[in-house]
PDB file of N, CA and C in Angstrom:
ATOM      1  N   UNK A   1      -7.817   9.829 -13.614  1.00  0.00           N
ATOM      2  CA  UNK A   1      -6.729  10.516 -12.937  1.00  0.00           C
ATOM      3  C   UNK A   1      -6.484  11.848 -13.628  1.00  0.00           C
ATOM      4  N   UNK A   2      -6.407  13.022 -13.078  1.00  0.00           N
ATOM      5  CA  UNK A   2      -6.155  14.454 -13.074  1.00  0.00           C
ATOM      6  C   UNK A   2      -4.502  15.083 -13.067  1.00  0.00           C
ATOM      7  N   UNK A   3      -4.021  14.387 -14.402  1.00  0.00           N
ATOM      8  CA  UNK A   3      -2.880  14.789 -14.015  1.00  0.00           C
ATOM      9  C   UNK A   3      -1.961  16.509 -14.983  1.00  0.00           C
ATOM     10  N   UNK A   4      -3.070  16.810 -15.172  1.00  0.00           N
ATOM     11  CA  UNK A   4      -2.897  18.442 -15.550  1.00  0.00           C
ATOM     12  C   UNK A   4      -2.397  18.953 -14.985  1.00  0.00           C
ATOM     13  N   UNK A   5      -2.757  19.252 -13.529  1.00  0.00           N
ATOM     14  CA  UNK A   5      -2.467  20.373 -12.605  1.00  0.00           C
ATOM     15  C   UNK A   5      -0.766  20.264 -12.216  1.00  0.00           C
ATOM     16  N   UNK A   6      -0.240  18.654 -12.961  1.00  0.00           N
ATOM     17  CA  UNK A   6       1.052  18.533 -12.469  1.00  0.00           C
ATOM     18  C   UNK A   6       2.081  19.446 -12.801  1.00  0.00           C
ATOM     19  N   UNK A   7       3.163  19.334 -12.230  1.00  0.00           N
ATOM     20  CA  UNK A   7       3.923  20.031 -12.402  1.00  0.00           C
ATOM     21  C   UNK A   7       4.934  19.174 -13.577  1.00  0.00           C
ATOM     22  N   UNK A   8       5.797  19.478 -14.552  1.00  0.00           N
ATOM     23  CA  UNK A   8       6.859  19.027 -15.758  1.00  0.00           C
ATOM     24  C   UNK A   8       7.229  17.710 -14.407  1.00  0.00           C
ATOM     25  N   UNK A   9       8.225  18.104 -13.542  1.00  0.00           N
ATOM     26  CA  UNK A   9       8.504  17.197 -12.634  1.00  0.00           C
ATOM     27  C   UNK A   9       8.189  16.139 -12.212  1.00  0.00           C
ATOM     28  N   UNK A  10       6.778  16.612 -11.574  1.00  0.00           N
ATOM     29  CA  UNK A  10       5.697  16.089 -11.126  1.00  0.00           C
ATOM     30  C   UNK A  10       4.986  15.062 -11.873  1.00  0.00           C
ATOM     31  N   UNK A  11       5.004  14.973 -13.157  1.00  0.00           N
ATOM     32  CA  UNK A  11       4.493  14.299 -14.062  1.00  0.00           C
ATOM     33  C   UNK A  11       5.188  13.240 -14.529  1.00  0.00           C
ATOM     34  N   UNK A  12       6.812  13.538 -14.988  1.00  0.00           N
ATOM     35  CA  UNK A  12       7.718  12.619 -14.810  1.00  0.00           C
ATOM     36  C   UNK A  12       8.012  11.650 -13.928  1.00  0.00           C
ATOM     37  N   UNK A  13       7.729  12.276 -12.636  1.00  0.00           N
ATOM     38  CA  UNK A  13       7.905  11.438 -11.397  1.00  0.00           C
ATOM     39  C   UNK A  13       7.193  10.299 -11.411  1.00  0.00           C
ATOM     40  N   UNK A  14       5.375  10.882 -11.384  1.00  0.00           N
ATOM     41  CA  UNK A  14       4.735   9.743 -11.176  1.00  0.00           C
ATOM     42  C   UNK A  14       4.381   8.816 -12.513  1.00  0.00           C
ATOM     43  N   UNK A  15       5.210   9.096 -13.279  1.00  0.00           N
ATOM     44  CA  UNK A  15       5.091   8.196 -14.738  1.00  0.00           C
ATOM     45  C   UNK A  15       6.570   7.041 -14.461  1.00  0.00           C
ATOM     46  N   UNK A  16       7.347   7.674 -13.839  1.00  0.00           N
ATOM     47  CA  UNK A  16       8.316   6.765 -13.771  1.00  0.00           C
ATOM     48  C   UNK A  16       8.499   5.523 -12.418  1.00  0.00           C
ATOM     49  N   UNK A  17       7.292   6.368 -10.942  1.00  0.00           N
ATOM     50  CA  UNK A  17       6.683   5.284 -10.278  1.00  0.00           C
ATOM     51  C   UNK A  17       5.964   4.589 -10.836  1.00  0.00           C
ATOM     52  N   UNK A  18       5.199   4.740 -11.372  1.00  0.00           N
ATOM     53  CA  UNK A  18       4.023   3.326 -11.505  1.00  0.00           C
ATOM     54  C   UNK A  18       4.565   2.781 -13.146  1.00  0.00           C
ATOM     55  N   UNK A  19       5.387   3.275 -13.118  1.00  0.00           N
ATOM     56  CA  UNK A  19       6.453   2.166 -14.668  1.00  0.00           C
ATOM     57  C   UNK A  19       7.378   1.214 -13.829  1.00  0.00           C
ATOM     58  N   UNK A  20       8.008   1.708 -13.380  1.00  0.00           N
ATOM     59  CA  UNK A  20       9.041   0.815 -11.728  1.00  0.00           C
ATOM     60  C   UNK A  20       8.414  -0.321 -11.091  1.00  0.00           C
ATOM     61  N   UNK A  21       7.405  -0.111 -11.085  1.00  0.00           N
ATOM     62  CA  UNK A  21       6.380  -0.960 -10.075  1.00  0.00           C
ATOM     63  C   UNK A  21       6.543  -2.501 -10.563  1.00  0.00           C
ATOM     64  N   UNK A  22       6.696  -3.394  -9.412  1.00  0.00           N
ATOM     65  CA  UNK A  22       7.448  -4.744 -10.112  1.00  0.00           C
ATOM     66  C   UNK A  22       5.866  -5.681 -11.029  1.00  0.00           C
ATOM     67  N   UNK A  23       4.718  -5.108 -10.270  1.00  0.00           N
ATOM     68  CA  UNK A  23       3.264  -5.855 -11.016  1.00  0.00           C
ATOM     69  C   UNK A  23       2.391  -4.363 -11.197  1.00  0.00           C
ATOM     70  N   UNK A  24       2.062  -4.384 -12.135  1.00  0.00           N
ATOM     71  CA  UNK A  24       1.048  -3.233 -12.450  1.00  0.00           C
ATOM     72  C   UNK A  24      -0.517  -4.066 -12.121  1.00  0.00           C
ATOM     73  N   UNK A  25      -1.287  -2.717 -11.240  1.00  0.00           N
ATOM     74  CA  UNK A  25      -2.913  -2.874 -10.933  1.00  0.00           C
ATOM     75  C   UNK A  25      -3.569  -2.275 -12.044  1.00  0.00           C
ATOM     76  N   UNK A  26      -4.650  -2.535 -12.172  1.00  0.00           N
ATOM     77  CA  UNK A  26      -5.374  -1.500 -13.065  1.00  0.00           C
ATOM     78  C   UNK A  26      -5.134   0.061 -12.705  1.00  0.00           C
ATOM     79  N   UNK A  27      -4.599   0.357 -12.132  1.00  0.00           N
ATOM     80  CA  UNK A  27      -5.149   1.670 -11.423  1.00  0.00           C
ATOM     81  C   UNK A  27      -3.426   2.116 -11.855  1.00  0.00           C
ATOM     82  N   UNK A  28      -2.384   1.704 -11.979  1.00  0.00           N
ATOM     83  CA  UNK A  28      -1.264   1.978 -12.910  1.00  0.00           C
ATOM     84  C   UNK A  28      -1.672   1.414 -14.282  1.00  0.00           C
ATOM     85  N   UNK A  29      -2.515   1.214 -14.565  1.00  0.00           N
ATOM     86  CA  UNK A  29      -2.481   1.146 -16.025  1.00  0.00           C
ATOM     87  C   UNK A  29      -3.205   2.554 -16.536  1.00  0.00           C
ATOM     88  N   UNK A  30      -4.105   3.168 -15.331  1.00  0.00           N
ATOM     89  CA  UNK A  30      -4.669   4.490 -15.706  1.00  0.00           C
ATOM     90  C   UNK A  30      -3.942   5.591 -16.248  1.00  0.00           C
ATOM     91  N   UNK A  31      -2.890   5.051 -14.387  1.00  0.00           N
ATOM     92  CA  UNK A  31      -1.806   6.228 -14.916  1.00  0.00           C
ATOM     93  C   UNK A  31      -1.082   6.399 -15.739  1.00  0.00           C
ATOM     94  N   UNK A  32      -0.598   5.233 -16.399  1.00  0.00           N
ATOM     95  CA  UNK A  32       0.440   5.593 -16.921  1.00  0.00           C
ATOM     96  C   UNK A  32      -0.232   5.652 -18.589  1.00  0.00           C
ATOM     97  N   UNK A  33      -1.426   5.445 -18.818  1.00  0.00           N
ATOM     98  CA  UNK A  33      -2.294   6.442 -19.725  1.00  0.00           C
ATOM     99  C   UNK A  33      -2.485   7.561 -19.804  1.00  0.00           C
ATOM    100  N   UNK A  34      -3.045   8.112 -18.366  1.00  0.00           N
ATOM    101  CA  UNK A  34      -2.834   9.680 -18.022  1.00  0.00           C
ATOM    102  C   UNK A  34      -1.645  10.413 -17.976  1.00  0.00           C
ATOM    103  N   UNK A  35      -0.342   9.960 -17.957  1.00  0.00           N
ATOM    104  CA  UNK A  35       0.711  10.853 -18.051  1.00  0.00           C
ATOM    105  C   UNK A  35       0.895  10.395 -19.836  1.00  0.00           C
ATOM    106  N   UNK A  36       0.638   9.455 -20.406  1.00  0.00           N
ATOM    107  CA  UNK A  36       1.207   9.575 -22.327  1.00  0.00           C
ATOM    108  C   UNK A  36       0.012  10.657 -22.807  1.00  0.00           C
ATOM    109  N   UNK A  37      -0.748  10.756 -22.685  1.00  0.00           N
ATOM    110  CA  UNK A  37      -1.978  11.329 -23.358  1.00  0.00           C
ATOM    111  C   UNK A  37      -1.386  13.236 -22.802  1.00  0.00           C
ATOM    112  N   UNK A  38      -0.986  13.288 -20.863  1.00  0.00           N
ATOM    113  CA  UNK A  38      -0.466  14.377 -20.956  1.00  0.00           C
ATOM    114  C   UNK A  38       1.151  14.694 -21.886  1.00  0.00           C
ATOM    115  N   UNK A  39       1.455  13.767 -21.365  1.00  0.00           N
ATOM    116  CA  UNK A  39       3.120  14.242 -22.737  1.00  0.00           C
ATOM    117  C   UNK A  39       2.384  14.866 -23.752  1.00  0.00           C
ATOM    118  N   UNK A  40       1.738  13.621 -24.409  1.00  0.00           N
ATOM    119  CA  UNK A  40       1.531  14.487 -25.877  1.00  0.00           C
ATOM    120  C   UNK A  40       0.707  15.835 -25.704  1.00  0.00           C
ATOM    121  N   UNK A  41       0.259  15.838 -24.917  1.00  0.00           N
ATOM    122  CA  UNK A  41      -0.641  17.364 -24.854  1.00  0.00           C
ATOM    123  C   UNK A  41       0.482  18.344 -25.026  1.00  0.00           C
ATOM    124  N   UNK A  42       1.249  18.523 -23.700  1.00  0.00           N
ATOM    125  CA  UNK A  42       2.209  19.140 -23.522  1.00  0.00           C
ATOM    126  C   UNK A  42       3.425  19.745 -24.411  1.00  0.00           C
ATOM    127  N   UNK A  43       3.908  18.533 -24.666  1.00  0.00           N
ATOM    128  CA  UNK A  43       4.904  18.554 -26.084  1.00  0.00           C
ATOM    129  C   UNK A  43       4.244  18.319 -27.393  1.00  0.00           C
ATOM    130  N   UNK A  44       3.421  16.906 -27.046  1.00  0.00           N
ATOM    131  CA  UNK A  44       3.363  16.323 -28.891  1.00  0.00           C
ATOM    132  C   UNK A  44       4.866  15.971 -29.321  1.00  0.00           C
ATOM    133  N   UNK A  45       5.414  16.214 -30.281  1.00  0.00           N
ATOM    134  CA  UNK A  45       6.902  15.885 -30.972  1.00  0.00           C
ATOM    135  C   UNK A  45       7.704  15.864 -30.075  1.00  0.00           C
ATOM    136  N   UNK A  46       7.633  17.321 -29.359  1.00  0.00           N
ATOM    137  CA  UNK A  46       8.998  17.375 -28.666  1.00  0.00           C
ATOM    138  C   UNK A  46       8.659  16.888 -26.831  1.00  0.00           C
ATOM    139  N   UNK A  47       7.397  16.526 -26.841  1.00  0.00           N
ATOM    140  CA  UNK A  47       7.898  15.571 -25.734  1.00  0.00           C
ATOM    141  C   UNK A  47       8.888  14.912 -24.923  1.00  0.00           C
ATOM    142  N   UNK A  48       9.289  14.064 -25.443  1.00  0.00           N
ATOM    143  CA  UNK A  48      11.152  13.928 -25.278  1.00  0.00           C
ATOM    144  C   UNK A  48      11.731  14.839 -24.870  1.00  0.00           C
ATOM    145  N   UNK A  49      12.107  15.885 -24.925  1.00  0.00           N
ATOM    146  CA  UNK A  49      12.587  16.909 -24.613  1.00  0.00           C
ATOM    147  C   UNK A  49      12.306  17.390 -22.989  1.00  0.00           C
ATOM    148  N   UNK A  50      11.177  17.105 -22.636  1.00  0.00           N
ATOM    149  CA  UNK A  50      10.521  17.658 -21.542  1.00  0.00           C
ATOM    150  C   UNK A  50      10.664  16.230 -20.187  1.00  0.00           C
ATOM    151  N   UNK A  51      10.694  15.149 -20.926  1.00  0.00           N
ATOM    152  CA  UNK A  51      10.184  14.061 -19.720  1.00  0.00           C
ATOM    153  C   UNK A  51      11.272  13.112 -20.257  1.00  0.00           C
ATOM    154  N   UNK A  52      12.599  13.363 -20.352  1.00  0.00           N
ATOM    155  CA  UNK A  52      13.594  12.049 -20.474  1.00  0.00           C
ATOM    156  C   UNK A  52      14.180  11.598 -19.089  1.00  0.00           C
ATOM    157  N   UNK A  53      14.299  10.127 -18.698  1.00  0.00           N
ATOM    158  CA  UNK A  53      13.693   9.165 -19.129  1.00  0.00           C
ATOM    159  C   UNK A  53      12.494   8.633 -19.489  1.00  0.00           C
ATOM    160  N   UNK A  54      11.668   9.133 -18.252  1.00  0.00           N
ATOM    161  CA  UNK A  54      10.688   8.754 -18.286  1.00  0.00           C
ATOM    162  C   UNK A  54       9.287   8.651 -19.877  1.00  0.00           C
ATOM    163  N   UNK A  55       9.801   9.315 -20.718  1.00  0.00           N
ATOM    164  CA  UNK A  55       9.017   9.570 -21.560  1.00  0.00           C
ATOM    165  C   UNK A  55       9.421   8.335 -22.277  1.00  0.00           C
ATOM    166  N   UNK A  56      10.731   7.535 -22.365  1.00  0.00           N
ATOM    167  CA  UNK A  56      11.111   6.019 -23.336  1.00  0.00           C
ATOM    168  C   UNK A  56      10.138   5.058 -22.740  1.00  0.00           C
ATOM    169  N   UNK A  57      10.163   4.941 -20.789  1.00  0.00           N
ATOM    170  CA  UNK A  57       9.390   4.162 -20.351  1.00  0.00           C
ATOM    171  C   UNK A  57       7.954   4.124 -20.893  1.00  0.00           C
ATOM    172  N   UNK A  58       7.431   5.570 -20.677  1.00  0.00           N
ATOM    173  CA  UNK A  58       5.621   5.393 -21.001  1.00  0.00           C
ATOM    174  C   UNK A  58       5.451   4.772 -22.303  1.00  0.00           C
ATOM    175  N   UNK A  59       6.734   5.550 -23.519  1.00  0.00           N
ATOM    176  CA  UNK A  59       6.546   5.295 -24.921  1.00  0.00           C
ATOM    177  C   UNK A  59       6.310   4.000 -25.095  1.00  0.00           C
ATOM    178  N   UNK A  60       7.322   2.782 -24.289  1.00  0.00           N
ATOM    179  CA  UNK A  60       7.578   1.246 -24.896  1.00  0.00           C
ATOM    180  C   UNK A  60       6.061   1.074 -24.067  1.00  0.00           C
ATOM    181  N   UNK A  61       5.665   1.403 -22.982  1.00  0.00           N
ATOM    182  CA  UNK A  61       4.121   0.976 -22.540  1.00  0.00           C
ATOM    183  C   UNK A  61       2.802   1.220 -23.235  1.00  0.00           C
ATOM    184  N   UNK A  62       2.899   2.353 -24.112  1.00  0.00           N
ATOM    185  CA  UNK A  62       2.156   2.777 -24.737  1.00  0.00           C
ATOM    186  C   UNK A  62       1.776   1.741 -26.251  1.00  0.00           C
ATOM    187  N   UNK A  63       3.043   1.886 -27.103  1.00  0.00           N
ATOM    188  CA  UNK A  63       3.427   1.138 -28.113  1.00  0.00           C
ATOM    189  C   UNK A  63       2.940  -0.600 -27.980  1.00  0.00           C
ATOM    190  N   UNK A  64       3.155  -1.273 -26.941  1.00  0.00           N
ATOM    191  CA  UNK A  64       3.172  -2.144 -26.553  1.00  0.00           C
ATOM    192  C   UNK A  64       1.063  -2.345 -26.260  1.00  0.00           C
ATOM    193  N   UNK A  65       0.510  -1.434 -25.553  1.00  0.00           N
ATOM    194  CA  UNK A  65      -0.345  -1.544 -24.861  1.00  0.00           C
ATOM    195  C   UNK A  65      -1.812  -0.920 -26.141  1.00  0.00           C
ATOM    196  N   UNK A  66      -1.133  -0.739 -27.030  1.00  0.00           N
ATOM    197  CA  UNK A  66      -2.083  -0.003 -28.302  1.00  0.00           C
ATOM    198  C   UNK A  66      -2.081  -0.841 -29.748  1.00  0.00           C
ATOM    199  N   UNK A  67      -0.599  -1.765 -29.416  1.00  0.00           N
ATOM    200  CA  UNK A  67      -0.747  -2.762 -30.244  1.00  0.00           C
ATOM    201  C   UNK A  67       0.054  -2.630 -31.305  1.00  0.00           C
ATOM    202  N   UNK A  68       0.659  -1.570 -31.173  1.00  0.00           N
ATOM    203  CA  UNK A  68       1.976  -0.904 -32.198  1.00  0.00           C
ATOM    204  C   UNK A  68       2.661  -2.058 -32.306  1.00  0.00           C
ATOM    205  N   UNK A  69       3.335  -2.117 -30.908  1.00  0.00           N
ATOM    206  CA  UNK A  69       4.428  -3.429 -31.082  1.00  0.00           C
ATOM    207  C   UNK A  69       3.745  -4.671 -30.103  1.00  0.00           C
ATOM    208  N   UNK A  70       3.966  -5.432 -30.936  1.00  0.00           N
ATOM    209  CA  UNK A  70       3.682  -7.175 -30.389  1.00  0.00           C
ATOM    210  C   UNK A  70       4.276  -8.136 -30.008  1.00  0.00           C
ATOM    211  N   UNK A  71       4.134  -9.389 -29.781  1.00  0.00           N
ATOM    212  CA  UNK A  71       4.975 -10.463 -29.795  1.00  0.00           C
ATOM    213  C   UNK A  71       5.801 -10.397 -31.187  1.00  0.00           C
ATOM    214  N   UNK A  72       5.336 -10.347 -31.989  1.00  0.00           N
ATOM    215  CA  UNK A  72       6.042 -11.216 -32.982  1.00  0.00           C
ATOM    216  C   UNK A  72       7.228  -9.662 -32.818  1.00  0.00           C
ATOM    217  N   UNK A  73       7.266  -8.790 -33.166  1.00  0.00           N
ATOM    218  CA  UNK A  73       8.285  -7.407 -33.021  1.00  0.00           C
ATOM    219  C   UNK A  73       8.858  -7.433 -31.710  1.00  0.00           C
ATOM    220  N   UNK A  74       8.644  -7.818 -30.450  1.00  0.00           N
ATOM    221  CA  UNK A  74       9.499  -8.201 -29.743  1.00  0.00           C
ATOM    222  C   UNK A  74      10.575  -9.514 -30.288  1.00  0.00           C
ATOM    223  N   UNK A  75      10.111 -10.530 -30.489  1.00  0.00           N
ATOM    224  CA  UNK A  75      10.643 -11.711 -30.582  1.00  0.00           C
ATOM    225  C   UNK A  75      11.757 -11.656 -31.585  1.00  0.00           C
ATOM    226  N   UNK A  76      11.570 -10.522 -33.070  1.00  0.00           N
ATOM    227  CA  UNK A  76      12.154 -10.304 -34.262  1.00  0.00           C
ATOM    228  C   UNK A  76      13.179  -9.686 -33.051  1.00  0.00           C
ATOM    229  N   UNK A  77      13.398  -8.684 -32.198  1.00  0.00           N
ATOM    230  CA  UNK A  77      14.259  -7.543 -31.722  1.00  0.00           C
ATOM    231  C   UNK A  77      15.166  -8.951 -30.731  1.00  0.00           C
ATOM    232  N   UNK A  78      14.391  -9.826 -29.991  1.00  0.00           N
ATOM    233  CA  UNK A  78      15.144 -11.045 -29.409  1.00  0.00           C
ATOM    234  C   UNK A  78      15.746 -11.332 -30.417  1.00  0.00           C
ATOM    235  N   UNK A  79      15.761 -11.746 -31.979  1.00  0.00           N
ATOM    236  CA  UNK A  79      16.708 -12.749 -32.327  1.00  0.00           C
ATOM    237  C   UNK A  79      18.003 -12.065 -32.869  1.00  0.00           C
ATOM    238  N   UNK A  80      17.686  -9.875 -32.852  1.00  0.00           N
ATOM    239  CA  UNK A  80      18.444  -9.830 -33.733  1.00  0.00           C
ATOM    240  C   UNK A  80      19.567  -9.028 -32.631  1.00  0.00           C
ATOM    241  N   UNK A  81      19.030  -9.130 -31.806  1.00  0.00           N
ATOM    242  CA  UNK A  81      20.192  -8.603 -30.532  1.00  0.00           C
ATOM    243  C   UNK A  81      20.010  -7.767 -30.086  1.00  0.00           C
ATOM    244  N   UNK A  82      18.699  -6.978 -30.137  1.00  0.00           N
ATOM    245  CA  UNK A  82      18.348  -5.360 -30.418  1.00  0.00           C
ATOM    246  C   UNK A  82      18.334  -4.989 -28.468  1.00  0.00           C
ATOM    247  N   UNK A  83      19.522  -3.973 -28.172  1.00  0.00           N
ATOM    248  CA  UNK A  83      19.436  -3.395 -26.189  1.00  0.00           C
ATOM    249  C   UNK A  83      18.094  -3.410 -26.280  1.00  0.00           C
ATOM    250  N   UNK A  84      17.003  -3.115 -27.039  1.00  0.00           N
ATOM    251  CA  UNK A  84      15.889  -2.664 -26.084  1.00  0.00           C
ATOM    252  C   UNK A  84      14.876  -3.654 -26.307  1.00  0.00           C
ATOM    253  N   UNK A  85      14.902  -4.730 -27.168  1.00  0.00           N
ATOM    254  CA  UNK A  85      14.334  -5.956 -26.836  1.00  0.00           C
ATOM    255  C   UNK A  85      13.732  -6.065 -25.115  1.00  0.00           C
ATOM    256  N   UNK A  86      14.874  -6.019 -24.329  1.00  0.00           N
ATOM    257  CA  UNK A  86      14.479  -6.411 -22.618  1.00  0.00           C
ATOM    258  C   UNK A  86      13.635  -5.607 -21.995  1.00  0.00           C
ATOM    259  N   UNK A  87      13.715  -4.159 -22.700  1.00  0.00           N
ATOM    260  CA  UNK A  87      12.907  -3.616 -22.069  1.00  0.00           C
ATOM    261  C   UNK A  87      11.114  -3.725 -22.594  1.00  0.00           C
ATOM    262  N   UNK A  88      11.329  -3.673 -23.911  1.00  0.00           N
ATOM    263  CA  UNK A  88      10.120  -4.548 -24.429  1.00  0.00           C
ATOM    264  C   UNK A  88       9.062  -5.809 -23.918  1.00  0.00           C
ATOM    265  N   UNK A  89      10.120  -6.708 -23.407  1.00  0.00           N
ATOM    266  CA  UNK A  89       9.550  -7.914 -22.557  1.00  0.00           C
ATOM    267  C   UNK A  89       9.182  -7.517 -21.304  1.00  0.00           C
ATOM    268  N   UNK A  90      10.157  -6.689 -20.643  1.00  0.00           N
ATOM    269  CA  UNK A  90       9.564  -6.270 -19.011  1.00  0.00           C
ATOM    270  C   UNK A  90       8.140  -5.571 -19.158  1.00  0.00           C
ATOM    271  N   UNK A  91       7.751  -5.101 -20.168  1.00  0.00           N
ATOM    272  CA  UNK A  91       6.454  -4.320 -20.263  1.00  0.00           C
ATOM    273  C   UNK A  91       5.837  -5.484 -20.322  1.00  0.00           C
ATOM    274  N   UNK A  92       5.940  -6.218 -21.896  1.00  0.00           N
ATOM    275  CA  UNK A  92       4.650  -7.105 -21.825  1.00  0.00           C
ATOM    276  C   UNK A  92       4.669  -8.089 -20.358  1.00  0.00           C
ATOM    277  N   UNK A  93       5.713  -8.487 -19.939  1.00  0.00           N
ATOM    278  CA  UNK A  93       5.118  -9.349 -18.818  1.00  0.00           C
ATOM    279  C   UNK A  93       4.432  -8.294 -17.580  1.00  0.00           C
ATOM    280  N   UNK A  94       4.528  -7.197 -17.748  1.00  0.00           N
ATOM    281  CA  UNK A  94       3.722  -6.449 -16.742  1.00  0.00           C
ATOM    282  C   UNK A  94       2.427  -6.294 -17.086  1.00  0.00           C
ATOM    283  N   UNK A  95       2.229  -6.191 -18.285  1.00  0.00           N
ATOM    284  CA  UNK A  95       1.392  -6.324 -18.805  1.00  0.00           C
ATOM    285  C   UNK A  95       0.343  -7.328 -18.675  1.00  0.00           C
ATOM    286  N   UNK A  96       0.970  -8.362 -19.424  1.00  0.00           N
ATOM    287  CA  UNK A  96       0.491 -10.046 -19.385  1.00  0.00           C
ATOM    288  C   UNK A  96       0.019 -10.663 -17.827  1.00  0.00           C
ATOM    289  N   UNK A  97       0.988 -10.087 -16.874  1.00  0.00           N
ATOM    290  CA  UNK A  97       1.277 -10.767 -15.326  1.00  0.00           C
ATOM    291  C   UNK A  97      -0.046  -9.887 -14.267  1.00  0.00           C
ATOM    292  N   UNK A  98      -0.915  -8.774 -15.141  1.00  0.00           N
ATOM    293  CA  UNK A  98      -1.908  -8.136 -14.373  1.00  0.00           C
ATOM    294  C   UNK A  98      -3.152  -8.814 -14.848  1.00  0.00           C
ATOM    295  N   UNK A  99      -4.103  -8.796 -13.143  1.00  0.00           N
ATOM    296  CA  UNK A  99      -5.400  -9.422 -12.935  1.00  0.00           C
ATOM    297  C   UNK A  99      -6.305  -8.525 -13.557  1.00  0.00           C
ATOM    298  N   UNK A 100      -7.501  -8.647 -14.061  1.00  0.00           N
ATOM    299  CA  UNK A 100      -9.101  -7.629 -14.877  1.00  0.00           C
ATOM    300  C   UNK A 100      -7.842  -7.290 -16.125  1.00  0.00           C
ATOM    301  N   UNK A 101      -7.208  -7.744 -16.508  1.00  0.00           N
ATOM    302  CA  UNK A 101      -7.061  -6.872 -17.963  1.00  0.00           C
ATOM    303  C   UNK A 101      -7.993  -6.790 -19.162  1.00  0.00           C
ATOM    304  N   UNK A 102      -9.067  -8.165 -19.470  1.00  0.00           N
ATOM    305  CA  UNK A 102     -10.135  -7.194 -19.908  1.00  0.00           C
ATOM    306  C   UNK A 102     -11.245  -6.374 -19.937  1.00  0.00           C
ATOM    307  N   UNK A 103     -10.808  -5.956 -18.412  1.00  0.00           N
ATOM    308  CA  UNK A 103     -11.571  -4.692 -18.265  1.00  0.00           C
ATOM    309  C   UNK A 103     -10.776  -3.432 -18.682  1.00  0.00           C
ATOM    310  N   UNK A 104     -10.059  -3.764 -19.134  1.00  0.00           N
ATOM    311  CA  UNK A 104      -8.861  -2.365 -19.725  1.00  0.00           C
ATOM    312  C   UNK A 104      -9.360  -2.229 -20.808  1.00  0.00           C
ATOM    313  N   UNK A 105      -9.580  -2.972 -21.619  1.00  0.00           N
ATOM    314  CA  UNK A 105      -9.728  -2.984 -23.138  1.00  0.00           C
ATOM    315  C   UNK A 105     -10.852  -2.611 -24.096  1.00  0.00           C
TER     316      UNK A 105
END
């Protein structure tokens, strides 16, 4: 996926559709590779700056999908009360809940 030519907007947008999406295909797992790889092009650090919300969504997908954070760092954030625990779990089960995932890998 070619997502250079996007526009700041444009990029946000479709990072925050195929994050929304109630089951991710392989083909949102592209994207939403192709818009973290563009953040960081774009910004790097100040990323954030350029794509909020959408830039927390890709981040916990990213983190999650590279192996940063795991079960066991979700489960620690479940026991200790942590708001973004839930959003943590909604990834991995989007994650977990998609068909060919090791063809992702």
């Amino acid at each position: 996926m070619n997502v250079n030519n996007l526009s700041n907007d444009q990029l946000m947008a479709l990072a925050q559709q195929s994050y929304d999406k109630a089951n991710w295909s392989p083909d949102d797992i592209i994207t939403l590779r192709a818009c973290w790889e563009e953040f960081q092009n774009r910004g790097g650090e100040n990323a954030v700056m350029f794509f909020r919300p959408s830039y927390f969504d890709v981040l916990k997908f990213h983190e999650i999908d590279s192996g940063e954070v795991g079960e066991e760092s979700v489960e620690k954030l479940e026991r200790t009360g942590a708001e973004i625990a839930p959003d943590y779990r909604k990834v991995m089960h989007k994650l977990l809940g998609m068909d060919n995932t090791d063809e992702l890998i």
